[in-house]
PDB file of N, CA and C in Angstrom:
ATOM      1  N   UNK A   1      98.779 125.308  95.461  1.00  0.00           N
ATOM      2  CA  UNK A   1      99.033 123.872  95.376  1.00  0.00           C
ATOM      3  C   UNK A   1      99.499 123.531  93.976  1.00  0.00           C
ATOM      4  N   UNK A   2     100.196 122.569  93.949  1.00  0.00           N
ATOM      5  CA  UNK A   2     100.997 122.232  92.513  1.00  0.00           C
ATOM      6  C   UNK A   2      99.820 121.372  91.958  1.00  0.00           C
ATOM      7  N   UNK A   3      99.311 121.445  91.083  1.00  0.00           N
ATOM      8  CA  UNK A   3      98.339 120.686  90.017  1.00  0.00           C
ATOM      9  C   UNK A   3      99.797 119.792  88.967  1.00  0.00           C
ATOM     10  N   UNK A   4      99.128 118.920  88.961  1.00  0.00           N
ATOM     11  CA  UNK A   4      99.832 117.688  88.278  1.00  0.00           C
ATOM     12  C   UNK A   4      99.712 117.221  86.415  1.00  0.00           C
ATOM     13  N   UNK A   5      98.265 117.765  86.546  1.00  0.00           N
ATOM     14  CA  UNK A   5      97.892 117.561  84.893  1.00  0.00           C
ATOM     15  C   UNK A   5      97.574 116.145  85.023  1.00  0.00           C
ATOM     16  N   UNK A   6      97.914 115.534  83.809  1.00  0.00           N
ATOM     17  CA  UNK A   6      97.982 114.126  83.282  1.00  0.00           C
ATOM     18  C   UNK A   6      99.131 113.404  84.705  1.00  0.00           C
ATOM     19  N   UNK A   7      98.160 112.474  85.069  1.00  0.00           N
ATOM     20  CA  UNK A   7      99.044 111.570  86.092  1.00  0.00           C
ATOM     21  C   UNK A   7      99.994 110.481  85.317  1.00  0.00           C
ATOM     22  N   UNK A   8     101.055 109.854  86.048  1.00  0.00           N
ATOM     23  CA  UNK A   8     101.255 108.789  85.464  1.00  0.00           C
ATOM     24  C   UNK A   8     100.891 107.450  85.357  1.00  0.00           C
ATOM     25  N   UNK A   9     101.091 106.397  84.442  1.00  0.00           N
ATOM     26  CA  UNK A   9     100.131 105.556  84.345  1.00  0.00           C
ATOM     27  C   UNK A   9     100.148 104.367  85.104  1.00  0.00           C
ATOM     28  N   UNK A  10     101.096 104.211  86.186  1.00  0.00           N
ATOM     29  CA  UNK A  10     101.878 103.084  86.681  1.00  0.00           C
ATOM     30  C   UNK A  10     100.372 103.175  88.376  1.00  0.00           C
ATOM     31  N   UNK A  11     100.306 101.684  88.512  1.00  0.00           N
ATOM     32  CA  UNK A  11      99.245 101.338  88.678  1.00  0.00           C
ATOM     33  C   UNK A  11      99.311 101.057  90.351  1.00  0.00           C
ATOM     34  N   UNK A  12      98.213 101.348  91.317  1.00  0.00           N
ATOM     35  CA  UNK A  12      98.789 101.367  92.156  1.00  0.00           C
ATOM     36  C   UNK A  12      99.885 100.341  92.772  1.00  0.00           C
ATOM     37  N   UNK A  13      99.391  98.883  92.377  1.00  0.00           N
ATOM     38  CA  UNK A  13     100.776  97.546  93.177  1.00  0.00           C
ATOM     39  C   UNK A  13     101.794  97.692  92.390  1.00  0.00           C
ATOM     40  N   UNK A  14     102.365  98.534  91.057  1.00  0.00           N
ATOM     41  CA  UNK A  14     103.761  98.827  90.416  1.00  0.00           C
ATOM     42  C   UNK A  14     104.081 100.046  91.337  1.00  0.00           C
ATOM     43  N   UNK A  15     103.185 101.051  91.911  1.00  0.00           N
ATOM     44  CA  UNK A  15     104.040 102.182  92.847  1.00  0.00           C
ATOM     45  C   UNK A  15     103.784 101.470  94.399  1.00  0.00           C
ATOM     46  N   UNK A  16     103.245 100.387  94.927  1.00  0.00           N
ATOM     47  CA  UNK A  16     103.723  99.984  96.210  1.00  0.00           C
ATOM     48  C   UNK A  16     104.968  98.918  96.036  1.00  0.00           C
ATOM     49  N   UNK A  17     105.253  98.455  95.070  1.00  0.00           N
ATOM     50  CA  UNK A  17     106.557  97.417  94.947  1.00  0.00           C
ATOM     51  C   UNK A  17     107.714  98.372  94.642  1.00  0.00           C
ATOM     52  N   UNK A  18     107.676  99.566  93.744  1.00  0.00           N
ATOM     53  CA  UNK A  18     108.542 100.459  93.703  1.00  0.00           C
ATOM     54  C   UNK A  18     109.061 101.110  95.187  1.00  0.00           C
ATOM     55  N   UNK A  19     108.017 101.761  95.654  1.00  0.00           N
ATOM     56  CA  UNK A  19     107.884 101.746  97.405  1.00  0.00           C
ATOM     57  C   UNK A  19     108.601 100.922  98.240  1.00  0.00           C
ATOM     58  N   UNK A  20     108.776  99.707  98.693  1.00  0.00           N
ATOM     59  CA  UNK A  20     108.939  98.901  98.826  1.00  0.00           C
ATOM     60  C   UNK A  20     110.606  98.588  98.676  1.00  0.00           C
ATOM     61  N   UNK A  21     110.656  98.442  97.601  1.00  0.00           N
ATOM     62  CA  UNK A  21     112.489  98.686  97.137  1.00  0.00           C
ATOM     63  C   UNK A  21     113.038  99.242  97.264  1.00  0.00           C
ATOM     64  N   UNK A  22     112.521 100.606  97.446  1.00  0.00           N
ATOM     65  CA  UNK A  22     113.114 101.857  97.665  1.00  0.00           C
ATOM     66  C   UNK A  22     113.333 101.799  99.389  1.00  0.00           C
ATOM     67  N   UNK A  23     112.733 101.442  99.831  1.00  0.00           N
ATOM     68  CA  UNK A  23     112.324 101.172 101.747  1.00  0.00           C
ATOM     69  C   UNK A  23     113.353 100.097 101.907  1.00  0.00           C
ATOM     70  N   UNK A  24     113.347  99.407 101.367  1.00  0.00           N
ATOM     71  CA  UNK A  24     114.494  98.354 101.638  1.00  0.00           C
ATOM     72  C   UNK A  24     115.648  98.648 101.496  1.00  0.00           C
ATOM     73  N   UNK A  25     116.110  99.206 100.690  1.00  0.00           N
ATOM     74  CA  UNK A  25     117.495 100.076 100.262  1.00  0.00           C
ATOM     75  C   UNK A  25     117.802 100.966 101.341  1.00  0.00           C
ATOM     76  N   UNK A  26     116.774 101.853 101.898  1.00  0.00           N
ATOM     77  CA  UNK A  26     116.819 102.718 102.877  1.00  0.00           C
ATOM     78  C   UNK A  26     117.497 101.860 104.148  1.00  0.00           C
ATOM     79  N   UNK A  27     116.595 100.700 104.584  1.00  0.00           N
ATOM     80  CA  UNK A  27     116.622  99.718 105.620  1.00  0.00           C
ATOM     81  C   UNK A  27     118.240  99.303 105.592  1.00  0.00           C
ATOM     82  N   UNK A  28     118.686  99.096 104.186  1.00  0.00           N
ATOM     83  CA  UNK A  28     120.075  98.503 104.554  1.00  0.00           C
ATOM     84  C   UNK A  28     121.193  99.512 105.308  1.00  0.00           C
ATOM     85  N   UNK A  29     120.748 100.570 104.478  1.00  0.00           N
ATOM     86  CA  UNK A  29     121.349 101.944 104.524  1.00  0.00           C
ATOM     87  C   UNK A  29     121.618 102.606 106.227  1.00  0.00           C
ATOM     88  N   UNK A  30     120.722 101.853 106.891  1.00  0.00           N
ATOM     89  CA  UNK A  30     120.911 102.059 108.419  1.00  0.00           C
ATOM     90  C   UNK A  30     121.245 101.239 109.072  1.00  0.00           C
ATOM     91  N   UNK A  31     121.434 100.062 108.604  1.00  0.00           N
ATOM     92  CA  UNK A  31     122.410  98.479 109.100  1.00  0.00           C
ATOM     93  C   UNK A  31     123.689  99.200 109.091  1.00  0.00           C
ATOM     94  N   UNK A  32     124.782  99.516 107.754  1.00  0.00           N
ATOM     95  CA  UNK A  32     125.503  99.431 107.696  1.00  0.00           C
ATOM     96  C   UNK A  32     125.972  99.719 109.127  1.00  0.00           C
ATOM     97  N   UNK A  33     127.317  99.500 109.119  1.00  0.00           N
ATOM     98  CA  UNK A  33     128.130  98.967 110.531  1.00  0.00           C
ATOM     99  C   UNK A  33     128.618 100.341 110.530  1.00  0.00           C
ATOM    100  N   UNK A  34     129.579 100.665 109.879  1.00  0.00           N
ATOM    101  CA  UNK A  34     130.409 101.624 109.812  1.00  0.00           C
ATOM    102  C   UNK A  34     129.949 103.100 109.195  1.00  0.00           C
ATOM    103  N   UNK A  35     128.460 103.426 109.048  1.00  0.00           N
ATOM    104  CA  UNK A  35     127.980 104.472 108.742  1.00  0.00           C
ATOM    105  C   UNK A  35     127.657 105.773 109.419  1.00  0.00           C
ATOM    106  N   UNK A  36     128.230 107.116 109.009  1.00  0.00           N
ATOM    107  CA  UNK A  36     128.014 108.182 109.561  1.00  0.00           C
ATOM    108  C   UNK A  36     126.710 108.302 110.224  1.00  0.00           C
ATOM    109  N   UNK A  37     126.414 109.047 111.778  1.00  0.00           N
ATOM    110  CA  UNK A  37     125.342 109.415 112.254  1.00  0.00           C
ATOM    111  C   UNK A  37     124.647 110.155 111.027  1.00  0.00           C
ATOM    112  N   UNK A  38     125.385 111.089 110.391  1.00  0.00           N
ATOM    113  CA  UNK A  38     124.185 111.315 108.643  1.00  0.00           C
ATOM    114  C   UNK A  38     124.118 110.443 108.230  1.00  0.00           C
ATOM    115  N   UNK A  39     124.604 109.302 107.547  1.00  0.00           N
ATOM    116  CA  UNK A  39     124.082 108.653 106.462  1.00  0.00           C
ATOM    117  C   UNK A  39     122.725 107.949 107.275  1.00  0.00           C
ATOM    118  N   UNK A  40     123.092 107.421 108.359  1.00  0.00           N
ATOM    119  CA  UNK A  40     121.539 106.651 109.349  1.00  0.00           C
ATOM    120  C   UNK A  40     120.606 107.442 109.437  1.00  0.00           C
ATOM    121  N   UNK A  41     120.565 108.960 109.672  1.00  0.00           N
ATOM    122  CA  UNK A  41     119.766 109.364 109.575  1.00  0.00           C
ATOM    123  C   UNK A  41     118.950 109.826 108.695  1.00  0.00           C
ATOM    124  N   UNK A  42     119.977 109.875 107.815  1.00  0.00           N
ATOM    125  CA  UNK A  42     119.120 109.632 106.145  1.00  0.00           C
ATOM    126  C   UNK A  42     118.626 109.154 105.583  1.00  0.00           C
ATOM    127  N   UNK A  43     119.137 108.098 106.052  1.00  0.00           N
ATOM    128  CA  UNK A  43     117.852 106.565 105.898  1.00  0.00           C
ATOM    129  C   UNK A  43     116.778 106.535 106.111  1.00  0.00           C
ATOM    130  N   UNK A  44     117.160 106.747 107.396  1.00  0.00           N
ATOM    131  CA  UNK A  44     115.723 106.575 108.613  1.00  0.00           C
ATOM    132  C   UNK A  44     114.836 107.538 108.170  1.00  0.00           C
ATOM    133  N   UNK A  45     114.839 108.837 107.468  1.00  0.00           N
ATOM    134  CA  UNK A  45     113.880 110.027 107.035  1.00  0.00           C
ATOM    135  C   UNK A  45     113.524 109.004 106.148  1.00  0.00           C
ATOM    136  N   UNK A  46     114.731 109.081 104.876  1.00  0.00           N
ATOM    137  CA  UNK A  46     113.873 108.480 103.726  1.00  0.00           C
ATOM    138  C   UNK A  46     112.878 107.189 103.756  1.00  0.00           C
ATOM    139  N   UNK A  47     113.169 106.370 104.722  1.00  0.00           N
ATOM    140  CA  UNK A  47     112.245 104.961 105.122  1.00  0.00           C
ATOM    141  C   UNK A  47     110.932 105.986 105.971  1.00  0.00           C
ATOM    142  N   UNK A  48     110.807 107.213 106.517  1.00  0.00           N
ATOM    143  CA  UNK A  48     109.804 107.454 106.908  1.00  0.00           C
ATOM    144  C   UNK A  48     109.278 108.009 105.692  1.00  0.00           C
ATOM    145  N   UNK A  49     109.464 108.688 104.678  1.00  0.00           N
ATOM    146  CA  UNK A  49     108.592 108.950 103.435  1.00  0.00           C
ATOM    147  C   UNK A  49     108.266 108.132 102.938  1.00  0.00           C
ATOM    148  N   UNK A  50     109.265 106.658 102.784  1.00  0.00           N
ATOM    149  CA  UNK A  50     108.670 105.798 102.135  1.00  0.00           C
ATOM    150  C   UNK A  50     107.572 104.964 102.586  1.00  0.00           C
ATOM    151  N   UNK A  51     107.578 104.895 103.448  1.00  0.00           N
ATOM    152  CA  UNK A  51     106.283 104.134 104.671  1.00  0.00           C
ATOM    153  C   UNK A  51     104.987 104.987 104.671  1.00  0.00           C
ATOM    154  N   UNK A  52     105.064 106.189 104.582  1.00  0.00           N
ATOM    155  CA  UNK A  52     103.979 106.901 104.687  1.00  0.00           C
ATOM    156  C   UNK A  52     103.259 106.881 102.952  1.00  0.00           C
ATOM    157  N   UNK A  53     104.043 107.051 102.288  1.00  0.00           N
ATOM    158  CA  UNK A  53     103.461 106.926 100.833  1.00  0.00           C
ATOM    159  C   UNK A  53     103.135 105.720 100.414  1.00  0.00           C
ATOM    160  N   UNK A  54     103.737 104.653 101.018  1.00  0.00           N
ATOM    161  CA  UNK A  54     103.584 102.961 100.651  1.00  0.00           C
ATOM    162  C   UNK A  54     101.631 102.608 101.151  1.00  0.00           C
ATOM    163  N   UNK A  55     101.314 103.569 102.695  1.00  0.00           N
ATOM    164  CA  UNK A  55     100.640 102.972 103.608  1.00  0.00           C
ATOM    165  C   UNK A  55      99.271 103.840 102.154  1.00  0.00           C
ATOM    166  N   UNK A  56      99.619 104.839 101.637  1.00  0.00           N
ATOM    167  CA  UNK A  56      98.619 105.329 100.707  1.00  0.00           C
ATOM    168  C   UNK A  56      98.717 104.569  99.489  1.00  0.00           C
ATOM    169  N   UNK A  57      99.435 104.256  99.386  1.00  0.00           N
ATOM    170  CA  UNK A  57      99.407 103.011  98.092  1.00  0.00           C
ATOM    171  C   UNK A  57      98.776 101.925  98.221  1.00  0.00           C
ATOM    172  N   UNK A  58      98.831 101.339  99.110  1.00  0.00           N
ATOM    173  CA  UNK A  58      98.057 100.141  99.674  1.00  0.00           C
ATOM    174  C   UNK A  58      96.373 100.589  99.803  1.00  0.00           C
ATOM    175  N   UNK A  59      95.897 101.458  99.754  1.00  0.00           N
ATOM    176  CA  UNK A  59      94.778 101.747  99.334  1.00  0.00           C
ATOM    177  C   UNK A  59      94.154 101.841  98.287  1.00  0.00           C
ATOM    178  N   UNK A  60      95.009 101.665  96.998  1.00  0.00           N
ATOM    179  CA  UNK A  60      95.000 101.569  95.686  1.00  0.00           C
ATOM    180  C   UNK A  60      94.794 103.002  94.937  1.00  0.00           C
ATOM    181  N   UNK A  61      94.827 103.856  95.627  1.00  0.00           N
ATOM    182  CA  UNK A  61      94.670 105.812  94.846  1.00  0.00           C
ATOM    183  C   UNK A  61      96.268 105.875  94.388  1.00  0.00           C
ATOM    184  N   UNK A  62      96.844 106.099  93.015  1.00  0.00           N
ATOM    185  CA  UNK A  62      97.993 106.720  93.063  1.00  0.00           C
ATOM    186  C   UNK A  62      98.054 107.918  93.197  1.00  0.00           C
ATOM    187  N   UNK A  63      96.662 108.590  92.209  1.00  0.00           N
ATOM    188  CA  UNK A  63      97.100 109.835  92.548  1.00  0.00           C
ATOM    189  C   UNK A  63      97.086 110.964  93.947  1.00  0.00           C
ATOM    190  N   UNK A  64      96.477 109.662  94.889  1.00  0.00           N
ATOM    191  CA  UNK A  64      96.548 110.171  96.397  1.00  0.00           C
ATOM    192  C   UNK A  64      97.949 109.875  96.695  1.00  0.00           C
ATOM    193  N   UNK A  65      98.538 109.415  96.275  1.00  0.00           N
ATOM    194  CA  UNK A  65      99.741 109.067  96.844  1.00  0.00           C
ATOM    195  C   UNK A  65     101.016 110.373  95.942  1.00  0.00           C
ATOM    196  N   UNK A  66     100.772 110.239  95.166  1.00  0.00           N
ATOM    197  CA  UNK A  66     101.420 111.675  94.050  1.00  0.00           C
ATOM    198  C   UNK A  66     101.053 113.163  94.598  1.00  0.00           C
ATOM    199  N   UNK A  67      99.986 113.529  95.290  1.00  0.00           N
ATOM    200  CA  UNK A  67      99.646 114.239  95.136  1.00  0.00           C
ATOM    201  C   UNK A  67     100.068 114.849  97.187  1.00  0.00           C
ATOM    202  N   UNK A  68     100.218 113.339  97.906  1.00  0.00           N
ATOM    203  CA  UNK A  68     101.059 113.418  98.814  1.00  0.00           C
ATOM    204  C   UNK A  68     102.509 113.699  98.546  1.00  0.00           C
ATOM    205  N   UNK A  69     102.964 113.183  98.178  1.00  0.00           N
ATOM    206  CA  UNK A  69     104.609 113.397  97.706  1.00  0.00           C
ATOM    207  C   UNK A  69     104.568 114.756  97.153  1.00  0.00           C
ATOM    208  N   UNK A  70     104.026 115.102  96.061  1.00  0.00           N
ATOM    209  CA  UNK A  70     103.958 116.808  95.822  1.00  0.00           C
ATOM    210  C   UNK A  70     103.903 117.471  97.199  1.00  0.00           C
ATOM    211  N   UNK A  71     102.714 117.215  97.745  1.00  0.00           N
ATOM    212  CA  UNK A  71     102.752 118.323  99.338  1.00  0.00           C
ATOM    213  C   UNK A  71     103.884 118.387 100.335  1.00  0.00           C
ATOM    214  N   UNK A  72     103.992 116.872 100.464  1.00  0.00           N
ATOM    215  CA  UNK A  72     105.263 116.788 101.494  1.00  0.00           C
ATOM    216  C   UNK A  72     106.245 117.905 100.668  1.00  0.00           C
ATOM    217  N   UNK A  73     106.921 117.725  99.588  1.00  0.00           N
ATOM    218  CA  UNK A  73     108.130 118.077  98.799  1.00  0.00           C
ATOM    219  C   UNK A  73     107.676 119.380  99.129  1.00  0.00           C
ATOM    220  N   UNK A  74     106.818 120.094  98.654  1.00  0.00           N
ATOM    221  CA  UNK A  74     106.409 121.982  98.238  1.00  0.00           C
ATOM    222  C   UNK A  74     106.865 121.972 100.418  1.00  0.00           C
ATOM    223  N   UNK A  75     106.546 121.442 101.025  1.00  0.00           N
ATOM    224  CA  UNK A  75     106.911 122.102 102.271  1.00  0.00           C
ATOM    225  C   UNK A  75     108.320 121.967 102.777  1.00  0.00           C
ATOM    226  N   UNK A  76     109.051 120.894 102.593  1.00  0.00           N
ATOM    227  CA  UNK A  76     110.739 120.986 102.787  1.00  0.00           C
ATOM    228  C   UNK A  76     111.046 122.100 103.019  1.00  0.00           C
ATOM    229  N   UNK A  77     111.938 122.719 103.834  1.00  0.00           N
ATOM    230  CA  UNK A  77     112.309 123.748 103.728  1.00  0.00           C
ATOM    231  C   UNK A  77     113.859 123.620 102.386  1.00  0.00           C
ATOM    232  N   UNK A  78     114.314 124.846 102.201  1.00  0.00           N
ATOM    233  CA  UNK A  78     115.493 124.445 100.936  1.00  0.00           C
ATOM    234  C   UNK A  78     116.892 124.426 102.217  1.00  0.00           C
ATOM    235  N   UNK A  79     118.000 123.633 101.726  1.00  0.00           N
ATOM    236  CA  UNK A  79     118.792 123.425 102.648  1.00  0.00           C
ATOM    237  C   UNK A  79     120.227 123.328 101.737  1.00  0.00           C
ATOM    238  N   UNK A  80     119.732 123.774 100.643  1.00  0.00           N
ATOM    239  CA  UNK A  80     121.206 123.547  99.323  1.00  0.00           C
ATOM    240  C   UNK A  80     121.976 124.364  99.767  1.00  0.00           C
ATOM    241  N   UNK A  81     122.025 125.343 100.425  1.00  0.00           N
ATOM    242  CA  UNK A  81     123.187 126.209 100.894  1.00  0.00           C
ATOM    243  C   UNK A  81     124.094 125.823 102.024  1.00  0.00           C
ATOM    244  N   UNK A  82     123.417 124.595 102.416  1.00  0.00           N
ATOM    245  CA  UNK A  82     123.966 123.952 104.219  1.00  0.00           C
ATOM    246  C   UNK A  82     125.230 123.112 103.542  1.00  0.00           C
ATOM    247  N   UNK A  83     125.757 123.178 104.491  1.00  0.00           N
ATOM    248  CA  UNK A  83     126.589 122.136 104.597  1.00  0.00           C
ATOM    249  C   UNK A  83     126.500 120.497 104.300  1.00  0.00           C
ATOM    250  N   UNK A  84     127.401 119.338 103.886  1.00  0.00           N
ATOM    251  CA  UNK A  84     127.330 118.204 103.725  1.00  0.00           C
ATOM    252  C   UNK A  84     126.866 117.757 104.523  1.00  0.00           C
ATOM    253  N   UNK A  85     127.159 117.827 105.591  1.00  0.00           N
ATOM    254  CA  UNK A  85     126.536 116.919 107.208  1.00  0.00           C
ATOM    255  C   UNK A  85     125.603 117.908 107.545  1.00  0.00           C
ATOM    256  N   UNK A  86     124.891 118.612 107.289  1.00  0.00           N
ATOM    257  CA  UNK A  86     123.991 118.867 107.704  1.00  0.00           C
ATOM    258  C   UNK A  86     122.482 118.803 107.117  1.00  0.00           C
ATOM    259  N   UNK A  87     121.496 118.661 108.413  1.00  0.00           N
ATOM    260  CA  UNK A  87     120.216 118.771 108.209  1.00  0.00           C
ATOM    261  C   UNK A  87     119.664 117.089 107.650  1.00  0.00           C
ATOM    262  N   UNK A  88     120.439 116.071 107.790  1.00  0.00           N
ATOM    263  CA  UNK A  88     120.403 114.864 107.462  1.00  0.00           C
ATOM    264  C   UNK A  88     118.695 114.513 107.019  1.00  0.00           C
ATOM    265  N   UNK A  89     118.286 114.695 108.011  1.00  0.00           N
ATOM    266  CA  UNK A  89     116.325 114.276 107.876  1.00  0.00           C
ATOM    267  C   UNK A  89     115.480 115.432 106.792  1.00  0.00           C
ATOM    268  N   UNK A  90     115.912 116.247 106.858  1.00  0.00           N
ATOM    269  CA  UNK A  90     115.278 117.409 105.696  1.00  0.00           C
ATOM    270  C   UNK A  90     115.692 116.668 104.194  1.00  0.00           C
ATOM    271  N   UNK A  91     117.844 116.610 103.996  1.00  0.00           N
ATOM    272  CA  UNK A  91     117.768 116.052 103.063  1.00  0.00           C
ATOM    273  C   UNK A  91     117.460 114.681 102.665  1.00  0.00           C
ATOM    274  N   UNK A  92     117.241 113.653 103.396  1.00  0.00           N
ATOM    275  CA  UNK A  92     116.732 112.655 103.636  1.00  0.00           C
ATOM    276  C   UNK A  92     115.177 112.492 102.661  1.00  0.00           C
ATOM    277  N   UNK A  93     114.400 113.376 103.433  1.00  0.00           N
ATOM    278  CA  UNK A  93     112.936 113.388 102.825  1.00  0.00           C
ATOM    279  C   UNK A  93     113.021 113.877 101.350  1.00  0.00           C
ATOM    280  N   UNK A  94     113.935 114.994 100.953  1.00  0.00           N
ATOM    281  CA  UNK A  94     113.910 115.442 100.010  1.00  0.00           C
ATOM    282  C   UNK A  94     114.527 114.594  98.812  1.00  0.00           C
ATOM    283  N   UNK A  95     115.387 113.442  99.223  1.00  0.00           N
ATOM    284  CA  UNK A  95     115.890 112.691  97.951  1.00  0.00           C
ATOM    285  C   UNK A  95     114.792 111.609  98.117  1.00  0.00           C
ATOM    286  N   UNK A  96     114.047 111.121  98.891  1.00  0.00           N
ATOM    287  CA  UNK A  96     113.293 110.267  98.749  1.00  0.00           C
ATOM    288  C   UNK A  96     112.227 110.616  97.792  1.00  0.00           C
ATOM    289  N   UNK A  97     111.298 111.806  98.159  1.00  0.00           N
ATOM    290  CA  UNK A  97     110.436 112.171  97.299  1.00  0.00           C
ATOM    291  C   UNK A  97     111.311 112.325  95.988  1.00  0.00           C
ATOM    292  N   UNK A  98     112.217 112.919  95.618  1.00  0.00           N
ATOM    293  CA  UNK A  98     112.752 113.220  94.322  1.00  0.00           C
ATOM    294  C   UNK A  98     113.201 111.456  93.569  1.00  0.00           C
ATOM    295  N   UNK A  99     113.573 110.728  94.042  1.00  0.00           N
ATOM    296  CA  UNK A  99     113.476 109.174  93.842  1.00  0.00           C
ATOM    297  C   UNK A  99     112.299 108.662  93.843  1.00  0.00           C
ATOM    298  N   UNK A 100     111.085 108.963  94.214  1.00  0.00           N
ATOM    299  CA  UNK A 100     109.531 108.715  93.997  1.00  0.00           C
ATOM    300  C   UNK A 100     109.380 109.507  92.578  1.00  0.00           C
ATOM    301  N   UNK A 101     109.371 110.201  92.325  1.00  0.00           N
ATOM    302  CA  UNK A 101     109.066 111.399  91.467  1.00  0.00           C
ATOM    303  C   UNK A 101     109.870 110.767  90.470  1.00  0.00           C
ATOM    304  N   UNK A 102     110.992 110.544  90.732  1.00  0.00           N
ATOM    305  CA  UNK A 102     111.592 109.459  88.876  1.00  0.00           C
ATOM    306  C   UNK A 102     111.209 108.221  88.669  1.00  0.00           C
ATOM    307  N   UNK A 103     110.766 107.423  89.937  1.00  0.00           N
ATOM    308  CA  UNK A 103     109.597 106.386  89.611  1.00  0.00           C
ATOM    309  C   UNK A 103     108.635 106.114  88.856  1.00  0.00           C
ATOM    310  N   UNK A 104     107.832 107.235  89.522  1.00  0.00           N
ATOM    311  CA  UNK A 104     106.644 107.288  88.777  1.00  0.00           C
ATOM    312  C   UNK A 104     106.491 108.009  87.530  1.00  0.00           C
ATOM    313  N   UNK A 105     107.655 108.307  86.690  1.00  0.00           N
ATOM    314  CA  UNK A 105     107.766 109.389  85.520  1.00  0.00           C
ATOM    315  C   UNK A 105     107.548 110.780  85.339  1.00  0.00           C
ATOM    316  N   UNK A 106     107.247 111.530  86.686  1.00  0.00           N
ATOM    317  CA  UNK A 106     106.655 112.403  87.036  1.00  0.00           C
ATOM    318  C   UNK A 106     107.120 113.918  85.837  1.00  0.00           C
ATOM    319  N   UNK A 107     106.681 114.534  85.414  1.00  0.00           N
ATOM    320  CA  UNK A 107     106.742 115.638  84.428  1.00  0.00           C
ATOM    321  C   UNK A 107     107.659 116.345  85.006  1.00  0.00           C
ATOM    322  N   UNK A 108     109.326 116.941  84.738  1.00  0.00           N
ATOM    323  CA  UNK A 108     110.340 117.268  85.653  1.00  0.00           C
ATOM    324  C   UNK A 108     109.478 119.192  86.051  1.00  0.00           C
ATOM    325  N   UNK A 109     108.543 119.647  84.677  1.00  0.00           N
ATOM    326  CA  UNK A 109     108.366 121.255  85.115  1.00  0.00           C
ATOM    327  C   UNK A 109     107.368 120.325  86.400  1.00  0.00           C
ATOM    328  N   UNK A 110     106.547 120.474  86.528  1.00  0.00           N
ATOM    329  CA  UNK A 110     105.650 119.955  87.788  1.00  0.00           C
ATOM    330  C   UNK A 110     106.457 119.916  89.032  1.00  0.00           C
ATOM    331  N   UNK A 111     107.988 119.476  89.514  1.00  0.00           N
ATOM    332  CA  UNK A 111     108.529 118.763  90.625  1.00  0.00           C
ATOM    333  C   UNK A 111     109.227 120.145  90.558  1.00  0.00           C
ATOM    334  N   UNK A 112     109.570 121.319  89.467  1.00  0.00           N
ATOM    335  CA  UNK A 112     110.297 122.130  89.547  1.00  0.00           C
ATOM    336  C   UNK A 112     108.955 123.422  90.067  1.00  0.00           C
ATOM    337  N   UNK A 113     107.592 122.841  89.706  1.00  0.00           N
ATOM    338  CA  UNK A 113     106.594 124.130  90.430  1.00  0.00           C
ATOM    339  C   UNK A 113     106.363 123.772  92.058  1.00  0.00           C
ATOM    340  N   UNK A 114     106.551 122.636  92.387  1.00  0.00           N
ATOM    341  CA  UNK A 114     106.496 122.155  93.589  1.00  0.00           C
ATOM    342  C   UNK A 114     107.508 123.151  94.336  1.00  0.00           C
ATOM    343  N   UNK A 115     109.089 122.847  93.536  1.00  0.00           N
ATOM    344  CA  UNK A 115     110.248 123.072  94.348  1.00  0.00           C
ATOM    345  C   UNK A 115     110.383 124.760  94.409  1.00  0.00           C
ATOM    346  N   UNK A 116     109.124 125.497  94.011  1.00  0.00           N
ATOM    347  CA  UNK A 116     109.474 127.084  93.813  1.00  0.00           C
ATOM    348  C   UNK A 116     108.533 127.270  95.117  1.00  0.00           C
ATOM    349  N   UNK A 117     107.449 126.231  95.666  1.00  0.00           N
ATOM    350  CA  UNK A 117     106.819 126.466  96.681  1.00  0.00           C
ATOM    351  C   UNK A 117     107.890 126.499  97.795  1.00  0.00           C
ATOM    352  N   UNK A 118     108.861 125.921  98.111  1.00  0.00           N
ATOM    353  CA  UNK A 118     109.445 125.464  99.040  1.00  0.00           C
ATOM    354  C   UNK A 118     109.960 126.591  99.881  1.00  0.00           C
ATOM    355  N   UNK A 119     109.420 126.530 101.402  1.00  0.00           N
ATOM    356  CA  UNK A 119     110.143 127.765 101.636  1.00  0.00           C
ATOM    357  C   UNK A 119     111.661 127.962 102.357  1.00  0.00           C
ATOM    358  N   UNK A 120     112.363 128.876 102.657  1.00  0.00           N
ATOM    359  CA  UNK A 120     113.512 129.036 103.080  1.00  0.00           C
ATOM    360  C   UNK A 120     113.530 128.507 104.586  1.00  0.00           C
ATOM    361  N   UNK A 121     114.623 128.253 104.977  1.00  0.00           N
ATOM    362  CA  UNK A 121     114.602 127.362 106.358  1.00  0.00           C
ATOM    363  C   UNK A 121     115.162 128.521 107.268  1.00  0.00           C
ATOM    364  N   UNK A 122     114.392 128.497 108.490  1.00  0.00           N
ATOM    365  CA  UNK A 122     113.928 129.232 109.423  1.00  0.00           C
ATOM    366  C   UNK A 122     115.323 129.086 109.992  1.00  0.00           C
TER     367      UNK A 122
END
């Protein structure tokens, strides 16, 4: 498991409003009219990370909520070798958490011990 060290200091209602913005952006992101079946579905992942980490924020733990986003991320499978249109919901989850992770100031070696967990896609 990735150990975090020193958390960051941002408090839990500054990481559910961050949450929040980020979910909304997602939300528009699957309105658009004229958007690729990827880009919607990219959305739609990233609005499901963001909902699930928001619903732990609202409990007031950040570092339950950090320490979720680490786990989710270390399990992604890696998909950098795929193609543009592909795997939409994998990369989806994976820019969301990595957009959480510059939120919250997160230490970049930490998100890079996470990303050595990650395993190869089946």
């Amino acid at each position: 498991m990735v150990t975090l060290g020193e958390y960051p200091t941002l408090s839990a209602a500054q990481v559910l409003e961050g949450l929040k913005r980020y979910r909304r952006i997602a939300k528009q992101d699957t309105l658009a009219g004229d958007q690729a079946l990827f880009r919607v579905r990219h959305a739609e992942a990233r609005r499901e990370v963001y909902g699930e980490l928001m619903a732990l924020a609202e409990r007031g733990d950040v570092k339950t909520v950090i320490d979720r986003s680490l786990q989710l991320y270390s399990q992604l499978p890696f998909v950098s070798s795929s193609g543009p249109e592909e795997y939409p919901e994998i990369k989806g989850k994976e820019d969301a958490l990595e957009n959480f992770f510059v939120m919250v100031g997160m230490d970049p070696k930490v998100r890079r011990e996470a990303r050595s967990q990650r395993p190869p896609l089946q």
